[in-house]
PDB file of N, CA and C in Angstrom:
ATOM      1  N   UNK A   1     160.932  81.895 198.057  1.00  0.00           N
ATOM      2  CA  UNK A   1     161.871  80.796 198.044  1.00  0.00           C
ATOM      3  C   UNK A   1     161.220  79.625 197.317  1.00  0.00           C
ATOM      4  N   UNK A   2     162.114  78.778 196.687  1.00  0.00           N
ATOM      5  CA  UNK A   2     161.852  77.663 195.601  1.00  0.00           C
ATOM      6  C   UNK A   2     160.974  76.730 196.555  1.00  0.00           C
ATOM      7  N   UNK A   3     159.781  75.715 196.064  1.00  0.00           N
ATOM      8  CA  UNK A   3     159.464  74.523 196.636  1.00  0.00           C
ATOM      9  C   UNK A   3     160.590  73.791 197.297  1.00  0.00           C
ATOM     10  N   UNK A   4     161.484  73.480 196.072  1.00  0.00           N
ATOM     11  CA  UNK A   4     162.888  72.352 196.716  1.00  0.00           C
ATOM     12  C   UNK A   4     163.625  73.114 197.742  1.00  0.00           C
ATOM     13  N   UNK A   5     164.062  74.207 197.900  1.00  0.00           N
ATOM     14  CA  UNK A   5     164.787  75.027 198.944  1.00  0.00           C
ATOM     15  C   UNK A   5     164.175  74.545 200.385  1.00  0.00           C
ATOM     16  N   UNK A   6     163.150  74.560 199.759  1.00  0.00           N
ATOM     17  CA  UNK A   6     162.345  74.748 201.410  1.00  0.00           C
ATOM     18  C   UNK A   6     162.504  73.341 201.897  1.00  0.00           C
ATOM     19  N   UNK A   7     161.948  72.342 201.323  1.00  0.00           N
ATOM     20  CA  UNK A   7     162.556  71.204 201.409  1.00  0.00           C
ATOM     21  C   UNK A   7     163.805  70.352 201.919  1.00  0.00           C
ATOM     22  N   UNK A   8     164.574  71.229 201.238  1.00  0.00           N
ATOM     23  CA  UNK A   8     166.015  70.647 201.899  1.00  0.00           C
ATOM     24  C   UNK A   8     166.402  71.572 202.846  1.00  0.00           C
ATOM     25  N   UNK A   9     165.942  72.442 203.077  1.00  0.00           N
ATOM     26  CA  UNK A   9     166.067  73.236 204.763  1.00  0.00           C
ATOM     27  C   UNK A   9     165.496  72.390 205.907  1.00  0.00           C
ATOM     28  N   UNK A  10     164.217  72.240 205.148  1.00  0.00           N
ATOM     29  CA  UNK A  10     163.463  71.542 206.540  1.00  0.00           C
ATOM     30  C   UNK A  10     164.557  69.459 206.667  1.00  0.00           C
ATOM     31  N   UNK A  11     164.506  69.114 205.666  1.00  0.00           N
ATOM     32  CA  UNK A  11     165.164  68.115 205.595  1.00  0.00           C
ATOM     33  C   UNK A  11     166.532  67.828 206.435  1.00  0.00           C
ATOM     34  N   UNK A  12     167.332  69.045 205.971  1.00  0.00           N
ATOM     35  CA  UNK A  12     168.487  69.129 206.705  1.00  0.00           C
ATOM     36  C   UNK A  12     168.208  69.694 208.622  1.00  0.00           C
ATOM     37  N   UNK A  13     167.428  70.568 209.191  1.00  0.00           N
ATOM     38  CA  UNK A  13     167.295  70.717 209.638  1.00  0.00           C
ATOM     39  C   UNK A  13     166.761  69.605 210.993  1.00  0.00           C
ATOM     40  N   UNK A  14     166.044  68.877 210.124  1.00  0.00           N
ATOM     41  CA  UNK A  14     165.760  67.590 210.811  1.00  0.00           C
ATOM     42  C   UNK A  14     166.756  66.504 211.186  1.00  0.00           C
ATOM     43  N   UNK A  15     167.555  66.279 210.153  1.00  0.00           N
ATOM     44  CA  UNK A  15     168.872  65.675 210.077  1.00  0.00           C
ATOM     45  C   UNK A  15     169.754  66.116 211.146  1.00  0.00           C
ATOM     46  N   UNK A  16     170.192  67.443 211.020  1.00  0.00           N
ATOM     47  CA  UNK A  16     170.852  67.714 212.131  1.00  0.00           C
ATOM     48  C   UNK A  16     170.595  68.168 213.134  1.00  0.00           C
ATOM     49  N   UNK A  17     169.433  68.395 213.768  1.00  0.00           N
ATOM     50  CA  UNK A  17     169.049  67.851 215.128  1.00  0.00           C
ATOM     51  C   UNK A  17     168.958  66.723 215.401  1.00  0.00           C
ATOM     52  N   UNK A  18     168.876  65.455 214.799  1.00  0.00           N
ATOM     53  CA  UNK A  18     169.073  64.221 215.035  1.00  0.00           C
ATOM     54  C   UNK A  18     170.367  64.035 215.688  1.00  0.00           C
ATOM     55  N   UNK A  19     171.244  64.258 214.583  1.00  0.00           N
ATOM     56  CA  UNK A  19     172.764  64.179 214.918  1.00  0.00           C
ATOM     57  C   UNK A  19     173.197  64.617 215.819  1.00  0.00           C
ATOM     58  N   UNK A  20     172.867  65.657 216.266  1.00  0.00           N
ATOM     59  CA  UNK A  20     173.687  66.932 217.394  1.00  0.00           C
ATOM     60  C   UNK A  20     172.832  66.038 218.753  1.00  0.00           C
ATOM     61  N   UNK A  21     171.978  65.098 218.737  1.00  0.00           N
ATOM     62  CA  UNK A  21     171.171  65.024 219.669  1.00  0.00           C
ATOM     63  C   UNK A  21     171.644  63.694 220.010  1.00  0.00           C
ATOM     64  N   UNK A  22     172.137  63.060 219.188  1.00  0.00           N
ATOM     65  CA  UNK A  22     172.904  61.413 219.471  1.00  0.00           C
ATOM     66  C   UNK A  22     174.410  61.749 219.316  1.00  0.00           C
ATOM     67  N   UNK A  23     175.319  62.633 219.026  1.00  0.00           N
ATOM     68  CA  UNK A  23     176.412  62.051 219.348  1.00  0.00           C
ATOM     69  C   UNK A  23     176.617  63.571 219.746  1.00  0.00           C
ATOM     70  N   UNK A  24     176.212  64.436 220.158  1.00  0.00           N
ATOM     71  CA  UNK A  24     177.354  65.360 220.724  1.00  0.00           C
ATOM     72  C   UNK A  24     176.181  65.835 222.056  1.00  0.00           C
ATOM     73  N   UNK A  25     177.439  66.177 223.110  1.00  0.00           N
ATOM     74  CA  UNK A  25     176.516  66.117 224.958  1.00  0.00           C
ATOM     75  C   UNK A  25     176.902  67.386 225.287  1.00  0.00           C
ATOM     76  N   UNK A  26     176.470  68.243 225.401  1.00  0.00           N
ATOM     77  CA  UNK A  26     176.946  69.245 226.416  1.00  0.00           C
ATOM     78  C   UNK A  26     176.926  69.220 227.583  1.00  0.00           C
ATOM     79  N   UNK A  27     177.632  70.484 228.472  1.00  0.00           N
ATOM     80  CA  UNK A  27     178.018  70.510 229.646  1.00  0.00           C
ATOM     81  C   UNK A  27     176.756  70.796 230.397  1.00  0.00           C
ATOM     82  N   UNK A  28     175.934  71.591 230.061  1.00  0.00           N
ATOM     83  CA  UNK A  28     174.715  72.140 230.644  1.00  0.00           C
ATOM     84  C   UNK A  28     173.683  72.854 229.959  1.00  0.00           C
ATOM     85  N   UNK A  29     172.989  72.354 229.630  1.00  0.00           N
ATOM     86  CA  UNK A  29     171.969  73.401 228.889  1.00  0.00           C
ATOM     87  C   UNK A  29     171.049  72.312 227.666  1.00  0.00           C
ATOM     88  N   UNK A  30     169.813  72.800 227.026  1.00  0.00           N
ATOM     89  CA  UNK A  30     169.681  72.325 225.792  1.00  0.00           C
ATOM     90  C   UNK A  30     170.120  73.051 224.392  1.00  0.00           C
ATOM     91  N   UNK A  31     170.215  72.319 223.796  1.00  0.00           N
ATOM     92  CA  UNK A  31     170.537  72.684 222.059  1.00  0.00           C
ATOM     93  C   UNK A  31     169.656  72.449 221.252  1.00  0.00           C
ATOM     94  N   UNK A  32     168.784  73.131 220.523  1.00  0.00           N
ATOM     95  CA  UNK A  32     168.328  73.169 219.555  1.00  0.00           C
ATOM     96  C   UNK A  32     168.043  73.543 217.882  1.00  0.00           C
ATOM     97  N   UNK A  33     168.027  73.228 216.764  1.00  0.00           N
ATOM     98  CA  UNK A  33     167.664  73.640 216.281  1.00  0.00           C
ATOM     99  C   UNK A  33     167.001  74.402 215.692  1.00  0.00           C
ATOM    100  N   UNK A  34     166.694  76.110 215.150  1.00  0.00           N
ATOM    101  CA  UNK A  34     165.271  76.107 215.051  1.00  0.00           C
ATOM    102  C   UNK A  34     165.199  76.306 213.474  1.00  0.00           C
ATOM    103  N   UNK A  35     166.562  76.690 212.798  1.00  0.00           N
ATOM    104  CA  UNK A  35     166.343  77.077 211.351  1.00  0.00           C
ATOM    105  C   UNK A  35     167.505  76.684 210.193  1.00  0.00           C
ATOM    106  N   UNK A  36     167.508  75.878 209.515  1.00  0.00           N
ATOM    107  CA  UNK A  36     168.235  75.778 208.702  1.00  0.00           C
ATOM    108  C   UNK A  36     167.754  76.768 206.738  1.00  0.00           C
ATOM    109  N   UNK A  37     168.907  77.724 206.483  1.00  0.00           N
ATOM    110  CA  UNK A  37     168.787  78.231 205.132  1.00  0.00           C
ATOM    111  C   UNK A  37     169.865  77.587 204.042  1.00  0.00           C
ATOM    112  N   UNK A  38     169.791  76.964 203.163  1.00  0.00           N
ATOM    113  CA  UNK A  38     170.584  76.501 202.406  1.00  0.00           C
ATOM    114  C   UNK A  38     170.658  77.813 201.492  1.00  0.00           C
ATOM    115  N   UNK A  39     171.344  78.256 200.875  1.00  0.00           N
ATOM    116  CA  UNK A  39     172.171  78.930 199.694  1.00  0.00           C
ATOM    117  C   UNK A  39     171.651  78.142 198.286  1.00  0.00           C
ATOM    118  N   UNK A  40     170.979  79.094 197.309  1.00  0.00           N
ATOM    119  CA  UNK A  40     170.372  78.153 196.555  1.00  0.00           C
ATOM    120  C   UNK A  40     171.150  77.728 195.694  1.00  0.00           C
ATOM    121  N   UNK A  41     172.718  77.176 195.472  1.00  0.00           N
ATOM    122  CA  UNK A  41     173.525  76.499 195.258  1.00  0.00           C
ATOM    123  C   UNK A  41     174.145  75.300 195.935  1.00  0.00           C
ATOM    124  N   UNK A  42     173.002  75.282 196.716  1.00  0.00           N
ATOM    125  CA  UNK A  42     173.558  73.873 197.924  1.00  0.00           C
ATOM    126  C   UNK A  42     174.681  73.830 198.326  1.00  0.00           C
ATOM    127  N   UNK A  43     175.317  74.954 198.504  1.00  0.00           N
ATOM    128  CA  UNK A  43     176.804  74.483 199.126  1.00  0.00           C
ATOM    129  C   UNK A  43     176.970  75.149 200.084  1.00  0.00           C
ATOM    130  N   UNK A  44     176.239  75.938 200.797  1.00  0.00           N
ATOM    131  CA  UNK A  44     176.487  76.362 202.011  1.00  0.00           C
ATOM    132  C   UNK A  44     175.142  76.090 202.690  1.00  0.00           C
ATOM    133  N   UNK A  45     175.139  75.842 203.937  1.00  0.00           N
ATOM    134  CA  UNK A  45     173.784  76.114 205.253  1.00  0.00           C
ATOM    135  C   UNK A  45     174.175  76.873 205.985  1.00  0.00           C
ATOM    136  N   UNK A  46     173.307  77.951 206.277  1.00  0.00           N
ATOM    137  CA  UNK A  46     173.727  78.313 207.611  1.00  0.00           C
ATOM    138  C   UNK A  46     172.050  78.024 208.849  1.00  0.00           C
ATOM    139  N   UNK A  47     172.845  77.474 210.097  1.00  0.00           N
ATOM    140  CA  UNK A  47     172.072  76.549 211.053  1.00  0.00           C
ATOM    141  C   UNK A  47     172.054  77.464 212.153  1.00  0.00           C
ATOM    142  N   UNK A  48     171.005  78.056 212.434  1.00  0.00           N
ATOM    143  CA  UNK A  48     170.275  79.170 213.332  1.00  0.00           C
ATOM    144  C   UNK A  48     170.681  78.186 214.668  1.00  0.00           C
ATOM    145  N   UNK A  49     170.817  78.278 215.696  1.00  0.00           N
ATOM    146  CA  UNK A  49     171.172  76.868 217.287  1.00  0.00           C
ATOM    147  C   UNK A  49     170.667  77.937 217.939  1.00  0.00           C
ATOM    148  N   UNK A  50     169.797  77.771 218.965  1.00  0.00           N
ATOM    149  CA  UNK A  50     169.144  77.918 220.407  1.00  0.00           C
ATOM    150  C   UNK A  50     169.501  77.428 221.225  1.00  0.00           C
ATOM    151  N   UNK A  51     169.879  77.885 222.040  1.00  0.00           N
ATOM    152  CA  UNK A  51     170.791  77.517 223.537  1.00  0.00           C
ATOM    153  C   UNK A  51     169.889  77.881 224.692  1.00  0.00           C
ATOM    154  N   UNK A  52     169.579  76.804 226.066  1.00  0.00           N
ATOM    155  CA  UNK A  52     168.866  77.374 226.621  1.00  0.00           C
ATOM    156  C   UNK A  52     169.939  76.539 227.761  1.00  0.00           C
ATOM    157  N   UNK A  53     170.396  77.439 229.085  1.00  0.00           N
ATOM    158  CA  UNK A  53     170.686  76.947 230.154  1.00  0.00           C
ATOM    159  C   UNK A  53     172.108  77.065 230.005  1.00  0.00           C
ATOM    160  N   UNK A  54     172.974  77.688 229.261  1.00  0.00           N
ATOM    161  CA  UNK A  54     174.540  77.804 228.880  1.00  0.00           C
ATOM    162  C   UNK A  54     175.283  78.500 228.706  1.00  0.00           C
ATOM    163  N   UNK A  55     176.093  79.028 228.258  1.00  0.00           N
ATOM    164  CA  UNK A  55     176.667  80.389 227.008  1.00  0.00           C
ATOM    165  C   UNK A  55     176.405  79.598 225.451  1.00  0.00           C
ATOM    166  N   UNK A  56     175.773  80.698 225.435  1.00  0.00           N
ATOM    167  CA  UNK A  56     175.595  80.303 223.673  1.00  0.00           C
ATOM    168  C   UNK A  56     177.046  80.315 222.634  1.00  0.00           C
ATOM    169  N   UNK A  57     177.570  81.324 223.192  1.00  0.00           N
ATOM    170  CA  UNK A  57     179.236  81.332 222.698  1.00  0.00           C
ATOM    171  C   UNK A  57     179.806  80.048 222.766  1.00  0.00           C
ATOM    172  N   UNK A  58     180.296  79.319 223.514  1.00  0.00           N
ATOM    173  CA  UNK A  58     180.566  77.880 224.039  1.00  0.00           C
ATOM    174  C   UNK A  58     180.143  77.060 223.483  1.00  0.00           C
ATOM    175  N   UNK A  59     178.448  77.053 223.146  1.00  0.00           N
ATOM    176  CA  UNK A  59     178.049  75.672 221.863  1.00  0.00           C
ATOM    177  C   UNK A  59     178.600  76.412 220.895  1.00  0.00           C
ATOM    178  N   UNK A  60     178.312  77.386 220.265  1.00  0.00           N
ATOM    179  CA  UNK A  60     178.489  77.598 219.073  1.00  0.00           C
ATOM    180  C   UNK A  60     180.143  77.323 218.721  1.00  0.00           C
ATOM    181  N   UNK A  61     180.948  77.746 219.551  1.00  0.00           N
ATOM    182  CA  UNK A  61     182.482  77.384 219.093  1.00  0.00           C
ATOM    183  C   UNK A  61     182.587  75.932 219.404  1.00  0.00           C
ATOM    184  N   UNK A  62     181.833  75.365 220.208  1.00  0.00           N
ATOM    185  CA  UNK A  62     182.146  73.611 219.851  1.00  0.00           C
ATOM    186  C   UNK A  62     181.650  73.007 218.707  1.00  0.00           C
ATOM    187  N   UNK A  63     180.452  73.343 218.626  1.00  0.00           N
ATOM    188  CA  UNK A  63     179.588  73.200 216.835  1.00  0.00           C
ATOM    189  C   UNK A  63     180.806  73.446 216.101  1.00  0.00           C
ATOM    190  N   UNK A  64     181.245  73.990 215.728  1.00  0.00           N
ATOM    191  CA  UNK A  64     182.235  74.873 214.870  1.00  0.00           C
ATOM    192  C   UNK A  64     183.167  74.161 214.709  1.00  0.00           C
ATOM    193  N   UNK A  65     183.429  73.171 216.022  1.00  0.00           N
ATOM    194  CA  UNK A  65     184.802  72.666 216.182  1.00  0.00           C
ATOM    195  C   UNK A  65     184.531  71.032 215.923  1.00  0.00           C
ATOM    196  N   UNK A  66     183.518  70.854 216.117  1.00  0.00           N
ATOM    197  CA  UNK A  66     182.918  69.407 215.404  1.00  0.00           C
ATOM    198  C   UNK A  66     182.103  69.843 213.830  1.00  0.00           C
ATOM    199  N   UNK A  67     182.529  70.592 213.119  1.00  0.00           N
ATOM    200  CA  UNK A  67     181.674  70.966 211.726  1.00  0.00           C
ATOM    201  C   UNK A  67     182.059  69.665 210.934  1.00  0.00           C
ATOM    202  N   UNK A  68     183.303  69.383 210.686  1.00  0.00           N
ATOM    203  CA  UNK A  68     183.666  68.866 209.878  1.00  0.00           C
ATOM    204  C   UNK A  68     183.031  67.620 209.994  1.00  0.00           C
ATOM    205  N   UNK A  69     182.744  66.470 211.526  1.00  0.00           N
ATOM    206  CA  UNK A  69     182.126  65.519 211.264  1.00  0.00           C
ATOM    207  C   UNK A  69     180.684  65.572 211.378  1.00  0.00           C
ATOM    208  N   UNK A  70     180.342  66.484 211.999  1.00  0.00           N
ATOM    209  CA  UNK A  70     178.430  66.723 211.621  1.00  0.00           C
ATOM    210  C   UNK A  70     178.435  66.646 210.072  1.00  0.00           C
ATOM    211  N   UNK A  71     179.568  67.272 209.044  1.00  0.00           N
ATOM    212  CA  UNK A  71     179.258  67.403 207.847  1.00  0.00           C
ATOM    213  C   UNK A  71     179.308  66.204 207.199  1.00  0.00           C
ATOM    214  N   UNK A  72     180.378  65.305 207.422  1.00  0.00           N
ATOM    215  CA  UNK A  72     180.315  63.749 207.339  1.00  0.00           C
ATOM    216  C   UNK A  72     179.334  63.125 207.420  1.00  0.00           C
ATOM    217  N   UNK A  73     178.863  63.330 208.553  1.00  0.00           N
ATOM    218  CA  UNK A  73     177.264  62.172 208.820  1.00  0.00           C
ATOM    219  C   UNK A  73     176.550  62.856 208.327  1.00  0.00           C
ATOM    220  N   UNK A  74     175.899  64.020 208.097  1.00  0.00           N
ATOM    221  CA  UNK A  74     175.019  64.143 207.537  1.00  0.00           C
ATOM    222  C   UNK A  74     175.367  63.872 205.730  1.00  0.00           C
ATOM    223  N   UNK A  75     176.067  63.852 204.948  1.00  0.00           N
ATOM    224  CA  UNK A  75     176.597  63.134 203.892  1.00  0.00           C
ATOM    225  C   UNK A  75     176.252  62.044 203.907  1.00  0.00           C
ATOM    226  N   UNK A  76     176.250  61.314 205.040  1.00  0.00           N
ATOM    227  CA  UNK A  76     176.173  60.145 204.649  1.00  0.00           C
ATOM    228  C   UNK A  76     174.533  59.721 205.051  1.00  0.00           C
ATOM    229  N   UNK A  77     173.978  60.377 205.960  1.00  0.00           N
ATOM    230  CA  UNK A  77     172.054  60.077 205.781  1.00  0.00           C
ATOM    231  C   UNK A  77     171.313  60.850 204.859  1.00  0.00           C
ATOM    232  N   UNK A  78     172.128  62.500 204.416  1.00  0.00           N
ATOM    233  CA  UNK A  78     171.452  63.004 203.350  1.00  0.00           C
ATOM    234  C   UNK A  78     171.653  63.110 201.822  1.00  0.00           C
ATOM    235  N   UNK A  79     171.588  62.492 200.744  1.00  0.00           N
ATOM    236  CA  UNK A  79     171.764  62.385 199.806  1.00  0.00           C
ATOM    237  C   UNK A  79     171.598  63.456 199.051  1.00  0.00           C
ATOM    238  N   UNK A  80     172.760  64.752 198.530  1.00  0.00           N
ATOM    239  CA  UNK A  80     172.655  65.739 197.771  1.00  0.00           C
ATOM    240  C   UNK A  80     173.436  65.608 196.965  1.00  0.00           C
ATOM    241  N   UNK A  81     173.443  66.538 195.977  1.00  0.00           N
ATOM    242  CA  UNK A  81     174.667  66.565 194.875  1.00  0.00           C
ATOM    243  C   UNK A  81     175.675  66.954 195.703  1.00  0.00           C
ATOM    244  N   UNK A  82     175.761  68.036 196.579  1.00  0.00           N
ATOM    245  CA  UNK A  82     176.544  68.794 196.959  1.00  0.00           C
ATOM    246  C   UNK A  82     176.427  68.620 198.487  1.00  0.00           C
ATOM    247  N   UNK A  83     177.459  68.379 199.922  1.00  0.00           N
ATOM    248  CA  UNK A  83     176.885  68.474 201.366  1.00  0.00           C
ATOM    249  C   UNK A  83     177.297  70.117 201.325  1.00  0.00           C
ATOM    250  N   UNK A  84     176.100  70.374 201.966  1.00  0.00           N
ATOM    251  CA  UNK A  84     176.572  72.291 202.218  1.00  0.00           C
ATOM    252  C   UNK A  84     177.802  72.195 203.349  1.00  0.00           C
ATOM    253  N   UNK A  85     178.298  73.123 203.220  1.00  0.00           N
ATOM    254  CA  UNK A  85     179.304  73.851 204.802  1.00  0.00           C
ATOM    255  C   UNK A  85     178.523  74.560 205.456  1.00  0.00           C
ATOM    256  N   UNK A  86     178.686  74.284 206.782  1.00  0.00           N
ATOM    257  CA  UNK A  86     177.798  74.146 207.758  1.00  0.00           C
ATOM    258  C   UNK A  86     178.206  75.769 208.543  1.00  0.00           C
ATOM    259  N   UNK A  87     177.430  76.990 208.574  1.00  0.00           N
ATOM    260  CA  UNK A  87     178.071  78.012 209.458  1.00  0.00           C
ATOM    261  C   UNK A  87     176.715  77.888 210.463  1.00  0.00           C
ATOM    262  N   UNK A  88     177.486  77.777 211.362  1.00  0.00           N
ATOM    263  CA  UNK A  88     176.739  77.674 212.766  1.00  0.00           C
ATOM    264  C   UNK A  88     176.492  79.624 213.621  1.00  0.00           C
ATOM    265  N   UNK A  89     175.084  79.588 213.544  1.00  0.00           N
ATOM    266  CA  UNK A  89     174.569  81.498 214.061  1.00  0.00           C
ATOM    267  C   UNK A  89     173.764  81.147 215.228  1.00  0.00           C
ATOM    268  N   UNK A  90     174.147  81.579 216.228  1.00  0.00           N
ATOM    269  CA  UNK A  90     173.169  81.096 217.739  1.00  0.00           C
ATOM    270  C   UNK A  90     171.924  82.708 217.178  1.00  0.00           C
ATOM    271  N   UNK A  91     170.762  81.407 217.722  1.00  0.00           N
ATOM    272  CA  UNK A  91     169.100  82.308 217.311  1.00  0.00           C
ATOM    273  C   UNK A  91     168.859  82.557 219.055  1.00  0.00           C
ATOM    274  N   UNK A  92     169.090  83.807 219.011  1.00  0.00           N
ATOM    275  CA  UNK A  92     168.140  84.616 220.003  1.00  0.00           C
ATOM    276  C   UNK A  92     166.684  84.870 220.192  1.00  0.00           C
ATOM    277  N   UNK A  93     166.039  84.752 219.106  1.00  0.00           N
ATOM    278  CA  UNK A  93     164.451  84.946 218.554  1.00  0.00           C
ATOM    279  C   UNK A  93     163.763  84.813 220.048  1.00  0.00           C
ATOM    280  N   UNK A  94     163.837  83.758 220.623  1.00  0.00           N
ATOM    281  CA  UNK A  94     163.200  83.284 221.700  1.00  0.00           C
ATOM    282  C   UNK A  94     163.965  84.411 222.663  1.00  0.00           C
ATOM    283  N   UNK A  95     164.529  84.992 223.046  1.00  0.00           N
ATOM    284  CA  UNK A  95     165.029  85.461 224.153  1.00  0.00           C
ATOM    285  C   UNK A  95     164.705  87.492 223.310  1.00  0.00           C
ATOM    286  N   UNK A  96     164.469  87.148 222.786  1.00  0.00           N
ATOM    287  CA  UNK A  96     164.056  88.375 222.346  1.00  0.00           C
ATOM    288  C   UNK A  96     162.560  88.612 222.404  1.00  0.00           C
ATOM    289  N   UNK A  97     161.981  87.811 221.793  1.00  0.00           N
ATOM    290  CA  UNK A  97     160.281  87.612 221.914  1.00  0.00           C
ATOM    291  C   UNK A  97     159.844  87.936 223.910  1.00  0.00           C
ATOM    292  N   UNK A  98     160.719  87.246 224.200  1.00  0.00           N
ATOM    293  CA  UNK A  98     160.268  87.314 225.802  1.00  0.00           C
ATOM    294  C   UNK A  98     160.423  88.605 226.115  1.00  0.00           C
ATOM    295  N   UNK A  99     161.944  89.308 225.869  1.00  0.00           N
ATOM    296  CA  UNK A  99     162.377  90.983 226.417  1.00  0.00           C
ATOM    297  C   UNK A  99     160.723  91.673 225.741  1.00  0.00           C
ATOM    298  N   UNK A 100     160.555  91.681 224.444  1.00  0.00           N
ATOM    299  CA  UNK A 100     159.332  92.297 223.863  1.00  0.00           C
ATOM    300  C   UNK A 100     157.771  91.981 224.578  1.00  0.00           C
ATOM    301  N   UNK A 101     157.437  90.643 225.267  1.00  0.00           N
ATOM    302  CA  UNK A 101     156.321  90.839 226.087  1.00  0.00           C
ATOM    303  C   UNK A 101     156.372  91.366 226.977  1.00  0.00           C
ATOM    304  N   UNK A 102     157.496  91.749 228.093  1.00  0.00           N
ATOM    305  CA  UNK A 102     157.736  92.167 228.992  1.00  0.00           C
ATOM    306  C   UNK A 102     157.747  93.180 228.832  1.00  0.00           C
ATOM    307  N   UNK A 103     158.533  94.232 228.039  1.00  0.00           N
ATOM    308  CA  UNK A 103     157.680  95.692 227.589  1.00  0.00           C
ATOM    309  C   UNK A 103     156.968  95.686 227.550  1.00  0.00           C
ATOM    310  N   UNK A 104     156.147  95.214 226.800  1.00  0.00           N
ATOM    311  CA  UNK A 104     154.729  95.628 226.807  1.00  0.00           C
ATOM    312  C   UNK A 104     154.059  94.851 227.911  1.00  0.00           C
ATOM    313  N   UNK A 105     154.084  94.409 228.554  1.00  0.00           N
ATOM    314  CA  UNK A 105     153.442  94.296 229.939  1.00  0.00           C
ATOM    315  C   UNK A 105     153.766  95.177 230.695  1.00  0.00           C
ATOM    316  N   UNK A 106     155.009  95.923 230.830  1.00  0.00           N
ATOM    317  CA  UNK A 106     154.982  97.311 231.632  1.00  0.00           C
ATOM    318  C   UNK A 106     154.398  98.324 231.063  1.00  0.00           C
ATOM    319  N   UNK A 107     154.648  98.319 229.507  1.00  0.00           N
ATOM    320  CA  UNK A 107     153.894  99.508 229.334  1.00  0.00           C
ATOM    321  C   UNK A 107     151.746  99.212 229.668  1.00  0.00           C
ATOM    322  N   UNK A 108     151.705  98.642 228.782  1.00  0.00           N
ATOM    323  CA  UNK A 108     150.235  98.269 229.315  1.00  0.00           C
ATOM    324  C   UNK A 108     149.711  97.174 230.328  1.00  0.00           C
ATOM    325  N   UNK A 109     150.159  96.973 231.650  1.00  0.00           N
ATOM    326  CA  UNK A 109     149.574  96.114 232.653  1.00  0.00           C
ATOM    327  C   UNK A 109     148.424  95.555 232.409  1.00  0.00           C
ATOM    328  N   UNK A 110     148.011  93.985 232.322  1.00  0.00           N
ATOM    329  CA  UNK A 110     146.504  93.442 232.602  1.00  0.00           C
ATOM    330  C   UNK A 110     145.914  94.098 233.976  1.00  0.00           C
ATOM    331  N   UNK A 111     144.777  94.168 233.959  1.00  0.00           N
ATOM    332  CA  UNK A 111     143.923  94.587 235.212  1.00  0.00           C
ATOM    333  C   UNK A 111     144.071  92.861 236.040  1.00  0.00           C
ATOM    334  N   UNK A 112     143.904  92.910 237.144  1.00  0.00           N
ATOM    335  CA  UNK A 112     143.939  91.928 238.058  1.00  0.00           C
ATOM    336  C   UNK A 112     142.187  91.591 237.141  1.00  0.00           C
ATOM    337  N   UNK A 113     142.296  90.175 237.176  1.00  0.00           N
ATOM    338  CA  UNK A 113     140.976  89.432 236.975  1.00  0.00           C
ATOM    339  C   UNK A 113     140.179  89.220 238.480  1.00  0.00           C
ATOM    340  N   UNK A 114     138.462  89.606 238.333  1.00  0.00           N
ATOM    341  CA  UNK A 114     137.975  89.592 239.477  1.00  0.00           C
ATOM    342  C   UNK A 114     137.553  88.366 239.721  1.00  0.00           C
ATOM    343  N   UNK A 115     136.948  87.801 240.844  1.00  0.00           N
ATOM    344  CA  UNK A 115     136.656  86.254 240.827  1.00  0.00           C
ATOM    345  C   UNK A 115     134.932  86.278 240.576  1.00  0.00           C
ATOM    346  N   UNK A 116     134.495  85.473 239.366  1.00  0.00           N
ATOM    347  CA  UNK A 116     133.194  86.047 239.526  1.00  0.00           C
ATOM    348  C   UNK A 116     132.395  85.013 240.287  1.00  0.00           C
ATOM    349  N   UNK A 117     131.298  85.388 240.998  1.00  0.00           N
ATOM    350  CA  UNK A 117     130.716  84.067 241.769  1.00  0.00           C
ATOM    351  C   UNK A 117     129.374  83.784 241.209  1.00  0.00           C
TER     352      UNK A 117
END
């Protein structure tokens, strides 16, 4: 991926966790960010969201349903040729990483640590 790509991923990414974090509240849970990919035509993002404490279904169709003014404000703090359209993908990564230590902690158990004196 290009220097500038990466750039305006991380850029935007920052941006809109700002935003999502000052004007929109959920019912229960946190929201996070963890990945923004721009389209190397700048006109689309798609914004990876982590949900912890909620249905992830539920943010993601409210995201969805506030796109149009997340896309506004961020227009107006991020200066591009182009504001991407925003497709909102809930990231499991984290809830997957955990199922995968936990296999393998059944399959290979730590030995109890002895106390040494």
């Amino acid at each position: 991926m290009k220097h500038r790509l990466l750039r305006v991923n991380e850029l935007l990414k920052r941006e809109l966790s700002g935003i999502i974090a000052r004007e929109m509240t959920f019912q229960t849970g946190l929201v996070s960010v963890n990945q923004v990919d721009v389209t190397a035509d700048l006109k689309s993002a798609h914004v990876f969201v982590s949900v912890l404490g909620t249905s992830g279904a539920a943010v993601i169709s409210e995201l969805e349903a506030h796109r149009a003014a997340l896309q506004a404000t961020l227009a107006k703090n991020v200066v591009l040729k182009y504001t991407p359209h925003l497709v909102f993908h809930l990231d499991d990564s984290i809830e997957r990483g955990a199922r995968v230590i936990e296999i393998m902690q059944e399959i290979d158990p730590l030995p109890p640590r002895e106390n040494e004196a």
